[in-house]
C-alpha atoms as a PDB file:
ATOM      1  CA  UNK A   1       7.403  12.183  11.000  1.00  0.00           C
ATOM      2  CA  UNK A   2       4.408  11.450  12.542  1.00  0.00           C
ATOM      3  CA  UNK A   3       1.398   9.964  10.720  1.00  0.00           C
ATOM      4  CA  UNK A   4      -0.932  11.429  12.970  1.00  0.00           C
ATOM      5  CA  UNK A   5       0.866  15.102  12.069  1.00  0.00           C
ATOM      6  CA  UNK A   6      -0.334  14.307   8.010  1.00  0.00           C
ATOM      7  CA  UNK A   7      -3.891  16.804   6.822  1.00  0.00           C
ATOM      8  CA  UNK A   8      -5.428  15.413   3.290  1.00  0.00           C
ATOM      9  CA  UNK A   9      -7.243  17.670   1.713  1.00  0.00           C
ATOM     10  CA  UNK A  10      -9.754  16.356  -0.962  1.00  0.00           C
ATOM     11  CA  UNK A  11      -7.543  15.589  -4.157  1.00  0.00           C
ATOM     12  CA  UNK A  12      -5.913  12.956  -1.734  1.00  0.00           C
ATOM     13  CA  UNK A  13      -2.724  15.114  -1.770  1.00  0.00           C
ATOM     14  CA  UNK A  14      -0.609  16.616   1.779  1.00  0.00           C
ATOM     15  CA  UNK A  15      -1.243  19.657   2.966  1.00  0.00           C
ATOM     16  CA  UNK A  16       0.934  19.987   6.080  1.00  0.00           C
ATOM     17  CA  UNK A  17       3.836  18.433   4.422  1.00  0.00           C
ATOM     18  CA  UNK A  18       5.423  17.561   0.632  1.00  0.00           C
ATOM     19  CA  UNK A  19       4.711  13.824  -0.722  1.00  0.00           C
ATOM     20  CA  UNK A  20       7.543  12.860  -2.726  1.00  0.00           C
ATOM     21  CA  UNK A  21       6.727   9.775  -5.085  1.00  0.00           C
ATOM     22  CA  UNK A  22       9.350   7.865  -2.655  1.00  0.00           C
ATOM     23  CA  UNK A  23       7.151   7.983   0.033  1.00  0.00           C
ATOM     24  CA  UNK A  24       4.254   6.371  -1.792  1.00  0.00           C
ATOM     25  CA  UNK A  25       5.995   3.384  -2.965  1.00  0.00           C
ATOM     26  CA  UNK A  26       9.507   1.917  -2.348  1.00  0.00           C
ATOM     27  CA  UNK A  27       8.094  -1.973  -0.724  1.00  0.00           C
ATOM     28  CA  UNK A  28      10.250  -5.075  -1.936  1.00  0.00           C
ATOM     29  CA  UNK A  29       7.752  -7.858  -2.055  1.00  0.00           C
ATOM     30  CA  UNK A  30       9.405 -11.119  -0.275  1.00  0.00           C
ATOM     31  CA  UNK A  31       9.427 -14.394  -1.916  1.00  0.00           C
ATOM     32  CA  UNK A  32       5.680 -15.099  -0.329  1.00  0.00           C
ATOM     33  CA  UNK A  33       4.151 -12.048  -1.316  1.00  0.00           C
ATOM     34  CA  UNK A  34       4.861 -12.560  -4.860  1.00  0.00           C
ATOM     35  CA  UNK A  35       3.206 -16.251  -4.656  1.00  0.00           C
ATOM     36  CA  UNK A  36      -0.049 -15.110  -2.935  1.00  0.00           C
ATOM     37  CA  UNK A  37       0.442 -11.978  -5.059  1.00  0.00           C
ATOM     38  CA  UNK A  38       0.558 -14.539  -8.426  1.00  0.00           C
ATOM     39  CA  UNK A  39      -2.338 -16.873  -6.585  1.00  0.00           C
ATOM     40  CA  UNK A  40      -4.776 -14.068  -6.411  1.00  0.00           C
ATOM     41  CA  UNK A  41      -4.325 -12.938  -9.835  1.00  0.00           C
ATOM     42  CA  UNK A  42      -5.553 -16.308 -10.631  1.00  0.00           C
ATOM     43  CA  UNK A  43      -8.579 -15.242  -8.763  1.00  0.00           C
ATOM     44  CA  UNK A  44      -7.718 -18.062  -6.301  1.00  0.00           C
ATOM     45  CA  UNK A  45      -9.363 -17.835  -2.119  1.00  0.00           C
ATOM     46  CA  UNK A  46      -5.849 -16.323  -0.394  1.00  0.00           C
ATOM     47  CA  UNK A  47      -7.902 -15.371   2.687  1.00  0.00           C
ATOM     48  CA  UNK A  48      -8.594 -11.855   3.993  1.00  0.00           C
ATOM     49  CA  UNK A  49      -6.060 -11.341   6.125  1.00  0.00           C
ATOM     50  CA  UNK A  50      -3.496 -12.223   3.386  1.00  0.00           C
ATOM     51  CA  UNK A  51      -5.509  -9.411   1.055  1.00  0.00           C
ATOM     52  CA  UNK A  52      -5.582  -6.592   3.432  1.00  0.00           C
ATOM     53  CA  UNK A  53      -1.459  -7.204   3.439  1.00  0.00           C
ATOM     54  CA  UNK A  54      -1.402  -7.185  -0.044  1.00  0.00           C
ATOM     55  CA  UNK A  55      -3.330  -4.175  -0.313  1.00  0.00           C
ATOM     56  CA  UNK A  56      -1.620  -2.754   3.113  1.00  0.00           C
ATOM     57  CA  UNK A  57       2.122  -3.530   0.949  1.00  0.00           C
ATOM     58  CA  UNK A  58       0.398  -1.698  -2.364  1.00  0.00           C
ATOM     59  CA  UNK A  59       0.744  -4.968  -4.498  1.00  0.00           C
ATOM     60  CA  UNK A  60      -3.030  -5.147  -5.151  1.00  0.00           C
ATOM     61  CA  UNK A  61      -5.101  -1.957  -5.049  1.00  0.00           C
ATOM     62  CA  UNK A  62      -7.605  -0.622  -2.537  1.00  0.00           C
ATOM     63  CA  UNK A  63     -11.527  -0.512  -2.457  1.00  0.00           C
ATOM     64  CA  UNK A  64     -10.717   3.266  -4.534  1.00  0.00           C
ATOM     65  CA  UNK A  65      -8.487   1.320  -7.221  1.00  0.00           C
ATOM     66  CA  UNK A  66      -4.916   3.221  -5.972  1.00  0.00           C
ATOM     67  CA  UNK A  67      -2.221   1.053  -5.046  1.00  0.00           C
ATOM     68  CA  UNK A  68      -0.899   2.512  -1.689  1.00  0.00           C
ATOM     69  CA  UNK A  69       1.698   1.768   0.797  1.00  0.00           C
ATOM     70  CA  UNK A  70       1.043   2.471   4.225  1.00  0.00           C
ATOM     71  CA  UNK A  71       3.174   3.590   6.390  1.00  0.00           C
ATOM     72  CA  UNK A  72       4.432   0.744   8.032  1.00  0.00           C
ATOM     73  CA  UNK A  73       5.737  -0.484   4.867  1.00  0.00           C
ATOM     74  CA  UNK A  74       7.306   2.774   3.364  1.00  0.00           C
ATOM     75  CA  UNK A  75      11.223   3.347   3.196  1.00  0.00           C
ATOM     76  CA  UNK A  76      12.412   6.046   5.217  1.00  0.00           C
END
């Protein structure tokens, strides 16, 4: 499936194709994840780039408040 193939319409759900819940979740954070993951609940610095993974992973949630994975990170 290609990404670029994917239409939202404005509830945020697909429109060319079925989401299943699977595809919005299903990342295993790794050991480091889970400590920058515990270090920013703290409200600690963990950089930017370290936060848009987070985010990117759907550990912390987006600018909108929903935790998302991308696709890079969903289970096929």
């Amino acid at each position: 499936m290609n990404h670029r193939t994917r239409r939202k319409t404005k509830g945020g759900s697909c429109s060319a194709i079925q989401c299943s819940p699977t595809q919005l979740g299903g990342y295993r954070p790794t050991k480091r994840n889970l400590h920058y993951l515990k270090l920013w609940k703290q409200g600690k610095s963990i950089g930017f780039t370290m936060t848009s993974s987070l985010k990117a992973k759907g550990l912390i949630p987006r600018a909108n408040g929903k935790k998302r994975v991308s696709i890079k990170y969903r289970k096929n």
